[in-house]
C-alpha atoms as a PDB file:
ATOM      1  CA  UNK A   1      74.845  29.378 132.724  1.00  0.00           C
ATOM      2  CA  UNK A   2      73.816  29.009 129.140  1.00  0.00           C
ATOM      3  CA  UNK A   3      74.718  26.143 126.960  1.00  0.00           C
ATOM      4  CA  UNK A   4      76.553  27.863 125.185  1.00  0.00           C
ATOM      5  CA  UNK A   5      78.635  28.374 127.991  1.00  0.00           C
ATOM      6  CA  UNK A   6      78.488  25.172 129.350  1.00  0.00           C
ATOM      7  CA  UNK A   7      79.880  23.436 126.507  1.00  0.00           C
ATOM      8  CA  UNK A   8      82.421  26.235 126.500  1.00  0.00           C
ATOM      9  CA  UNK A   9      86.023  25.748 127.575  1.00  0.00           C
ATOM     10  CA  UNK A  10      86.664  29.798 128.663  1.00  0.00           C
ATOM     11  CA  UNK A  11      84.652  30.850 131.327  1.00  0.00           C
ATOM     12  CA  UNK A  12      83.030  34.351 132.368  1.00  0.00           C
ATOM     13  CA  UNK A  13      83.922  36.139 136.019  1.00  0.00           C
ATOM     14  CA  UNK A  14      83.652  39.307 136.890  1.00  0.00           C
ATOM     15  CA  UNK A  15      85.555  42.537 137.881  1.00  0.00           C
ATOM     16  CA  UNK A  16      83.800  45.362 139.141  1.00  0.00           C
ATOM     17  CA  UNK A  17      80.940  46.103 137.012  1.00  0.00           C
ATOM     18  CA  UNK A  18      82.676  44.471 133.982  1.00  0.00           C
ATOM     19  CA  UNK A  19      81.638  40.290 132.994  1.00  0.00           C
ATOM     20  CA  UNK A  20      84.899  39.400 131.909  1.00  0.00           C
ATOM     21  CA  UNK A  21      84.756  36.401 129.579  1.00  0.00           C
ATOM     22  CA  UNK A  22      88.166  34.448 128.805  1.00  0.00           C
ATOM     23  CA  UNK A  23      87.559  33.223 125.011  1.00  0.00           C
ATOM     24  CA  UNK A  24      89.005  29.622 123.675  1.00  0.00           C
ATOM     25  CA  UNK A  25      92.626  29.659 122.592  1.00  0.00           C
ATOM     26  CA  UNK A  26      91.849  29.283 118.869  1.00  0.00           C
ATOM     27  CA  UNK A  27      89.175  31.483 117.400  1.00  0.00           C
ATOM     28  CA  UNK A  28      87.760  30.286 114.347  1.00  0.00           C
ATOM     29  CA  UNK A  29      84.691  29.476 111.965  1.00  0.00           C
ATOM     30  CA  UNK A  30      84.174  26.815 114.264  1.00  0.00           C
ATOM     31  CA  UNK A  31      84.780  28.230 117.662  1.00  0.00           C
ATOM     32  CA  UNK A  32      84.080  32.315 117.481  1.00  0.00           C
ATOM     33  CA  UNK A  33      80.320  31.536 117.200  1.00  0.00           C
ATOM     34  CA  UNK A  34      79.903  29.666 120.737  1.00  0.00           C
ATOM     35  CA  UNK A  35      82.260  33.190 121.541  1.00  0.00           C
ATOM     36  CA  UNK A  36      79.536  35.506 119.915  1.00  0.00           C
ATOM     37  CA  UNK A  37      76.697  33.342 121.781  1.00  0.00           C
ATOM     38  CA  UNK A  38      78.214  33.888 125.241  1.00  0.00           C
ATOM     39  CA  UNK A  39      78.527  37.781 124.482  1.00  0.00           C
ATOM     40  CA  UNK A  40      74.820  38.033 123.375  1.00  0.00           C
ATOM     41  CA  UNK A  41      73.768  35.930 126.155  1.00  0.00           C
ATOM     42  CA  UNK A  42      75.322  38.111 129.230  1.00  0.00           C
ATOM     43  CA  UNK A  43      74.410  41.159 127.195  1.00  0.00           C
ATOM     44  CA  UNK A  44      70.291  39.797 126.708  1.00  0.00           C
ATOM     45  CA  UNK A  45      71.246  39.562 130.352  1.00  0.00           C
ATOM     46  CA  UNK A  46      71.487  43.075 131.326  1.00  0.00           C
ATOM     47  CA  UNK A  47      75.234  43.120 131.432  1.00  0.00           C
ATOM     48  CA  UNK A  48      75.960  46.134 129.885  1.00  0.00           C
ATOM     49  CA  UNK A  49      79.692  46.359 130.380  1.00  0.00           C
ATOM     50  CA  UNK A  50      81.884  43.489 128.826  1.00  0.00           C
ATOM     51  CA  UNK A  51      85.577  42.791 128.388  1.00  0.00           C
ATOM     52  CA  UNK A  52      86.827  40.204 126.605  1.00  0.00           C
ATOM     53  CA  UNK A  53      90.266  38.369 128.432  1.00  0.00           C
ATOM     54  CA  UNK A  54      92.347  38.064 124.839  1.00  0.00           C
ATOM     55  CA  UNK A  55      95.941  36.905 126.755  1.00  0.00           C
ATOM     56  CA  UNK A  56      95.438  33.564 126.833  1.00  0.00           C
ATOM     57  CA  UNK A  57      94.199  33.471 123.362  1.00  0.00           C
ATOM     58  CA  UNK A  58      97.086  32.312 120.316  1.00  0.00           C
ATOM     59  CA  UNK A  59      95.097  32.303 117.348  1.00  0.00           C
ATOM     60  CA  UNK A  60      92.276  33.987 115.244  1.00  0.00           C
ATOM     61  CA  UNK A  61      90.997  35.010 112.394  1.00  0.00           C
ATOM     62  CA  UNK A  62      88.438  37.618 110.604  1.00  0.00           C
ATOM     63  CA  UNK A  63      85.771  35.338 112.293  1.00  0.00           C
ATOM     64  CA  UNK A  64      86.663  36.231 115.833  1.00  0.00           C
ATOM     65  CA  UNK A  65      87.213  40.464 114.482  1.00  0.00           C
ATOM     66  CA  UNK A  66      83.831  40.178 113.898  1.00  0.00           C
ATOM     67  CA  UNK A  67      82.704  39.136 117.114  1.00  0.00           C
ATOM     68  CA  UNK A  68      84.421  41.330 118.472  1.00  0.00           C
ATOM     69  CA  UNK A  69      82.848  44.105 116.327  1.00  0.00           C
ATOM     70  CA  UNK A  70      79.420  43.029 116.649  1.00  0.00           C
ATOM     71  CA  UNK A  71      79.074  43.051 120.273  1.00  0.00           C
ATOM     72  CA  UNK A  72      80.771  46.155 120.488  1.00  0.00           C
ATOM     73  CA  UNK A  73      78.223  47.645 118.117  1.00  0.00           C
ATOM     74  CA  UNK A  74      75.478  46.167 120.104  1.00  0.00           C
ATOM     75  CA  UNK A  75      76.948  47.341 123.703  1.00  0.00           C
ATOM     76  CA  UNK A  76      77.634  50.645 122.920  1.00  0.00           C
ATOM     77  CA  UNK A  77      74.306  51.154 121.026  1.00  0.00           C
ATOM     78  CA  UNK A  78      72.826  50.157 124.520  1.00  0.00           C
ATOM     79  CA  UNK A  79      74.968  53.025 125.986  1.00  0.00           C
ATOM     80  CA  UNK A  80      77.474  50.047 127.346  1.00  0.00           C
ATOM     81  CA  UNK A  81      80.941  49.412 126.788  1.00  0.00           C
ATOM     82  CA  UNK A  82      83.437  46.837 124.700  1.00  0.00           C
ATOM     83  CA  UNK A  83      87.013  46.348 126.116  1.00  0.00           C
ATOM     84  CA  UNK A  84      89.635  43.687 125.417  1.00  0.00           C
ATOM     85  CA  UNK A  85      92.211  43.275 127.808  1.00  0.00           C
ATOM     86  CA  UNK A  86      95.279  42.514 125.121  1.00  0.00           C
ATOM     87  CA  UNK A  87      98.527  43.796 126.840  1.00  0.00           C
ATOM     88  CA  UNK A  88     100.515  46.164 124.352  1.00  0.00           C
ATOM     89  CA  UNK A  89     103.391  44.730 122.531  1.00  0.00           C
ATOM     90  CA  UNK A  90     103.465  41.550 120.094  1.00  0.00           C
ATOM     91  CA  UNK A  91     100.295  40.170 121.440  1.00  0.00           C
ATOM     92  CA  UNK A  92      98.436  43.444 120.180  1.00  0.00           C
ATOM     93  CA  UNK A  93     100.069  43.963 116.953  1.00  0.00           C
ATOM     94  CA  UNK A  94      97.766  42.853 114.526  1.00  0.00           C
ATOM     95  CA  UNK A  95      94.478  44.911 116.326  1.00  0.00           C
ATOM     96  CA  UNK A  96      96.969  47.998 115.792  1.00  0.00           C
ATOM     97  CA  UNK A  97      97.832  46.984 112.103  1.00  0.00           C
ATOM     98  CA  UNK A  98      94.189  47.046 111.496  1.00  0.00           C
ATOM     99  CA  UNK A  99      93.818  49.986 113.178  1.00  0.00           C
ATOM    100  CA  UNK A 100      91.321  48.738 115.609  1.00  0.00           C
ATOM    101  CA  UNK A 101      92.499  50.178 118.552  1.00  0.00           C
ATOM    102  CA  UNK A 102      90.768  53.505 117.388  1.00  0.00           C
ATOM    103  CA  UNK A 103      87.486  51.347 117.465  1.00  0.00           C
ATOM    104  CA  UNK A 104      88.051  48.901 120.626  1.00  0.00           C
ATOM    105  CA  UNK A 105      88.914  50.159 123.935  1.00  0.00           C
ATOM    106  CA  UNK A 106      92.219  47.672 125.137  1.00  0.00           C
ATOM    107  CA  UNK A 107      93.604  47.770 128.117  1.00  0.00           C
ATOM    108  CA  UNK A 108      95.982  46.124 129.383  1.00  0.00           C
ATOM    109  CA  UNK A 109      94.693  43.713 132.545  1.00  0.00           C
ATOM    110  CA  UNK A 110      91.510  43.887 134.519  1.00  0.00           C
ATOM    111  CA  UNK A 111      92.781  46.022 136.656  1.00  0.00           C
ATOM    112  CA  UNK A 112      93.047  49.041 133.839  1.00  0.00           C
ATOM    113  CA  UNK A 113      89.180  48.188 133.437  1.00  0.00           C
ATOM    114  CA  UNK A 114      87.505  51.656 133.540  1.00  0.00           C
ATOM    115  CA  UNK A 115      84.778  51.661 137.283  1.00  0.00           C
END
């Protein structure tokens, strides 16, 4: 493990051929960086398929859309894949209010995680 993830409170498993990495409650200025560094560091990896475990996560802000963002950017210009797994319903409201669900593949547990 990095430090990054060391010092992390999530943790990253895996599912298939997905590294699914469960993100700190709160994502923040202060938090959604360590979040970005764990991302970047299974990708520099050779992970090329990621999803990112949003249930147990109950706050965040533009910081943490742009995580999200960049390592899809970066996966799928690698020909690899970006999913959150963010059941539908209240939890995924605001990703649908800003429309992001044409951009970011959701689904809705690791189960629904393409093979």
């Amino acid at each position: 493990m990095t430090a990054a993830e060391d010092a992390w409170d999530g943790g990253v498993g895996r599912h298939g051929p997905w590294a699914v990495v469960v993100p700190e409650p709160e994502l923040d200025p202060s938090t959604a960086p360590t979040l970005r560094k764990v991302l970047d560091d299974l990708h520099d990896r050779g992970e090329d398929h990621i999803a990112v475990d949003w249930r147990p996560v109950s706050f965040f802000d533009s910081s943490a859309i742009g995580v999200l963002m960049g390592a899809h950017k970066r996966l799928r210009g690698d020909g690899g894949a970006l999913a959150v797994i963010c059941p539908a319903g209240q939890e995924r409201r605001l990703f649908d209010l800003m429309a992001l669900d044409k951009v970011l593949m959701f689904v809705e547990n690791e189960e629904s995680l393409p093979a």
